[in-house]
Protein backbone atom coordinates (compact mmCIF):
# COMPACT_ATOMS: atom_id res chain seq x y z
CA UNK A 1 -52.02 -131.00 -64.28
CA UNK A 2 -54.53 -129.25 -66.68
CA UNK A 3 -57.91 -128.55 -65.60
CA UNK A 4 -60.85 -131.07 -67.66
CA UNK A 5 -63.58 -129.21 -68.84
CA UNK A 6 -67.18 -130.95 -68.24
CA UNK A 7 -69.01 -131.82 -70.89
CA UNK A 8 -71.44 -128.53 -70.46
CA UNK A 9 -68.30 -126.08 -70.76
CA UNK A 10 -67.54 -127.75 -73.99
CA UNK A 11 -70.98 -127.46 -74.96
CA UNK A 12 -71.51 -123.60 -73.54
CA UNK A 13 -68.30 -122.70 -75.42
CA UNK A 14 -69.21 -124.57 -79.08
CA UNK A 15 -72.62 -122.45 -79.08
CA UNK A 16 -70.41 -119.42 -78.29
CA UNK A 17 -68.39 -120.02 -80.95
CA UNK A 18 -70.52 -121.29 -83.26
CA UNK A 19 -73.32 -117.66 -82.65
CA UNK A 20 -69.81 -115.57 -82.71
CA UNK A 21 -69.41 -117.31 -86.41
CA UNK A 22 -72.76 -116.58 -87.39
CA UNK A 23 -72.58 -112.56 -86.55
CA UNK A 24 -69.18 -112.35 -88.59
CA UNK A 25 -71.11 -114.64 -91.30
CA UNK A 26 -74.35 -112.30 -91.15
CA UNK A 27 -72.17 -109.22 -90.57
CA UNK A 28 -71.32 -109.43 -94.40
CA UNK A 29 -74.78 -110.60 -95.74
CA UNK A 30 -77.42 -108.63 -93.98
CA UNK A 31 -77.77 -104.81 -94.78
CA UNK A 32 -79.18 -103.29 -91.39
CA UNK A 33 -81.41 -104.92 -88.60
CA UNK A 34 -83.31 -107.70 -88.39
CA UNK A 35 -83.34 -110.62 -91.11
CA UNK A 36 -86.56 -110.44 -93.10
CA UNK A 37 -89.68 -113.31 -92.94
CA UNK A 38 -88.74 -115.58 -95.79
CA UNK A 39 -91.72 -114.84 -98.27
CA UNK A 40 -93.23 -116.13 -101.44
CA UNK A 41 -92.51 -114.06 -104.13
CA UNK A 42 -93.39 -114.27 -108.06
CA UNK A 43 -91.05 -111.64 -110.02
CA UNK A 44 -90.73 -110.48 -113.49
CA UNK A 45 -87.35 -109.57 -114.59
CA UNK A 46 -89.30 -106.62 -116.48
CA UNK A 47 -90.63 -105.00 -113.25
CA UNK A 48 -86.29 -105.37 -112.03
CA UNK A 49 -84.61 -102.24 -113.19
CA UNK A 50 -81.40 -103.34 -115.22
CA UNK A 51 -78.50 -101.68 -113.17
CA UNK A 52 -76.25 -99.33 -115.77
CA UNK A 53 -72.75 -100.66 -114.12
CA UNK A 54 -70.33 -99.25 -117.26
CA UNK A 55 -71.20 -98.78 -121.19
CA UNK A 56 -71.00 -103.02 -121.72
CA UNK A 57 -72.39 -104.56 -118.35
CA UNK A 58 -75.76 -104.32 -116.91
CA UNK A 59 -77.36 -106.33 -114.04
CA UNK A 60 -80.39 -107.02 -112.30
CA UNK A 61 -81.06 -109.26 -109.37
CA UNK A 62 -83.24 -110.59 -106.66
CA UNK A 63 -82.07 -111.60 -103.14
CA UNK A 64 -83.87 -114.06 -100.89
CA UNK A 65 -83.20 -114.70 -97.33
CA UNK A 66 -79.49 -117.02 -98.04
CA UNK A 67 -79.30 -116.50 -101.82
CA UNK A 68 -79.12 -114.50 -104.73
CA UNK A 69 -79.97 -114.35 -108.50
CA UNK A 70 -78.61 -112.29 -110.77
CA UNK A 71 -78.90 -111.60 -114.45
CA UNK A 72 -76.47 -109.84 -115.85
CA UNK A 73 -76.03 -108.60 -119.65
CA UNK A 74 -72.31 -107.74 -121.07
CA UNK A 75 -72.01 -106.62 -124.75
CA UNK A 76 -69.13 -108.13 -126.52
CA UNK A 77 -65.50 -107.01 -125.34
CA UNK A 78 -67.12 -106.60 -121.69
CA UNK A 79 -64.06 -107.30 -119.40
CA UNK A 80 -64.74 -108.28 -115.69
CA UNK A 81 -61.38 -108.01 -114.07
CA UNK A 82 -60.16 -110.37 -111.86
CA UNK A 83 -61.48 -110.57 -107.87
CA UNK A 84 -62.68 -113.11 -105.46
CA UNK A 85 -65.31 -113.11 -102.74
CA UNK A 86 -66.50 -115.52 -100.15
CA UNK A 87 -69.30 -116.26 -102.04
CA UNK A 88 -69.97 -119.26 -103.60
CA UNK A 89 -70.84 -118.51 -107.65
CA UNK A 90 -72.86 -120.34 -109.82
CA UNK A 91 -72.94 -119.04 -113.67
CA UNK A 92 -75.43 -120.29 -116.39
CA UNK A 93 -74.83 -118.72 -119.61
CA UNK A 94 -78.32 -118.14 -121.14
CA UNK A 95 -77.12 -116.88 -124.42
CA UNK A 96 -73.59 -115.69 -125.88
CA UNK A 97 -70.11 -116.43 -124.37
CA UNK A 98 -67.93 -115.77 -121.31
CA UNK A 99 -64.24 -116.43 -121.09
CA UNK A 100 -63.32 -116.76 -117.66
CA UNK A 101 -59.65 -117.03 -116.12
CA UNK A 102 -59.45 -118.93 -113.12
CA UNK A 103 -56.63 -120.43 -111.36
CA UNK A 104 -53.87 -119.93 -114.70
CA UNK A 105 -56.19 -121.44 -117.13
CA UNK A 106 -58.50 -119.76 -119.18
CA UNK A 107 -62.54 -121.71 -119.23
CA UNK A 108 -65.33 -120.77 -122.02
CA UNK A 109 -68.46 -121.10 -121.24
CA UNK A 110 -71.23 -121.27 -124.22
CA UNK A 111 -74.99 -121.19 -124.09
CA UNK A 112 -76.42 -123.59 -122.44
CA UNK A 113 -73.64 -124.34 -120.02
CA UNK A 114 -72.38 -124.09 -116.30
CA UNK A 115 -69.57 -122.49 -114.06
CA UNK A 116 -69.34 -123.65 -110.16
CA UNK A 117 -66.82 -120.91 -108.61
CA UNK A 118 -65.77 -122.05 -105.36
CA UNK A 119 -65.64 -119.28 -102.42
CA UNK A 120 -62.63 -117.33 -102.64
CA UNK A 121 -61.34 -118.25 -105.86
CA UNK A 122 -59.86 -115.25 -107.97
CA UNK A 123 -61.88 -115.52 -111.44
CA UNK A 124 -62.24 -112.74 -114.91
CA UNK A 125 -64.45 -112.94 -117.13
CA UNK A 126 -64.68 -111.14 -120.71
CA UNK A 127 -67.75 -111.59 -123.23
CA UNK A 128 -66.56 -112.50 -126.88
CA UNK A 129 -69.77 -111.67 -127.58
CA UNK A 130 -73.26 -110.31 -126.61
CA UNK A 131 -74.21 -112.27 -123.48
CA UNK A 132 -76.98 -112.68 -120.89
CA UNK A 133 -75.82 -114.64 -118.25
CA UNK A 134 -77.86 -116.29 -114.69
CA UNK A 135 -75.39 -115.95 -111.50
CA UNK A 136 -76.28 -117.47 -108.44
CA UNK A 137 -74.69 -116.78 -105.43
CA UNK A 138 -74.65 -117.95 -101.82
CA UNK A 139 -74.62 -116.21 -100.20
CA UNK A 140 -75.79 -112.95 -101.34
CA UNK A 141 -73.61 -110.63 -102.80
CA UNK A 142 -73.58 -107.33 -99.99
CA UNK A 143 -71.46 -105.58 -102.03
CA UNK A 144 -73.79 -105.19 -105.11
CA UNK A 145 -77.00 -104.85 -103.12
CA UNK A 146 -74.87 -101.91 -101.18
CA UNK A 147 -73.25 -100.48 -104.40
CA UNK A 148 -69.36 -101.35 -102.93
CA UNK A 149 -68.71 -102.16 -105.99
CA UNK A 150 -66.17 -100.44 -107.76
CA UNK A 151 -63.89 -102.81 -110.11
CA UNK A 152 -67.65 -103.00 -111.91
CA UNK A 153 -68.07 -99.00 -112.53
């Protein structure tokens, strides 16, 4: 006959499990050390340098404590190949227009309108012509603020 756990082993062993989630979670988020203080912060895109990543695509972003903001700028015939990640992507397109592929079916996006991208989710994109584009993404993206990016360069 099996053993019943008491209600504080169940309780000890969901906090273990739930703080061993959080260091795999944070493992893939946080660059070295500590988490900074959340802080107030008022930021020109001007005073963010625009990240060269190949002759059509540029970026620049900001990163908060769980999310990040990017804007990123892809002259026409800019082709982002296809990849996933666990983050969760949100896409505004300020001005111009992404084709995306996702899941067989090809999605175009126009000024003025919205992408969700679940986590995980293989997605392309390619600009059909000059566009500025607002990503958000939860959470932030460790391989562009470490420069693991390759299918970009």
């Amino acid at each position: 006959m099996k053993k019943r756990k008491s209600s504080k082993e169940k309780s000890s062993k969901k906090k273990s499990i739930r703080k061993s989630k959080n260091k795999v979670a944070l493992k893939f988020t946080i660059l070295k050390g500590k988490p900074k203080k959340a802080e107030l912060q008022h930021i020109p895109w001007s005073a963010v340098a625009v990240e060269a990543l190949n002759p059509l695509l540029g970026r620049h972003f900001v990163v908060g404590q769980n999310i990040m903001l990017s804007r990123v700028l892809l002259k026409k015939g800019c082709v982002v190949p296809e990849h996933s990640h666990h983050n969760e992507q949100i896409s505004y397109v300020v001005g111009g227009t992404l084709k995306f592929g996702i899941d067989g079916r090809e999605i175009v996006v126009r000024e003025g309108e919205v992408l969700l991208i679940p986590s995980n989710m293989p997605h392309s994109a390619e600009a059909l012509e000059d566009t500025v584009s607002l990503d958000i993404f939860d959470p932030p993206r460790a391989d562009w603020i470490n420069k693991t990016d390759a299918y970009l360069r």
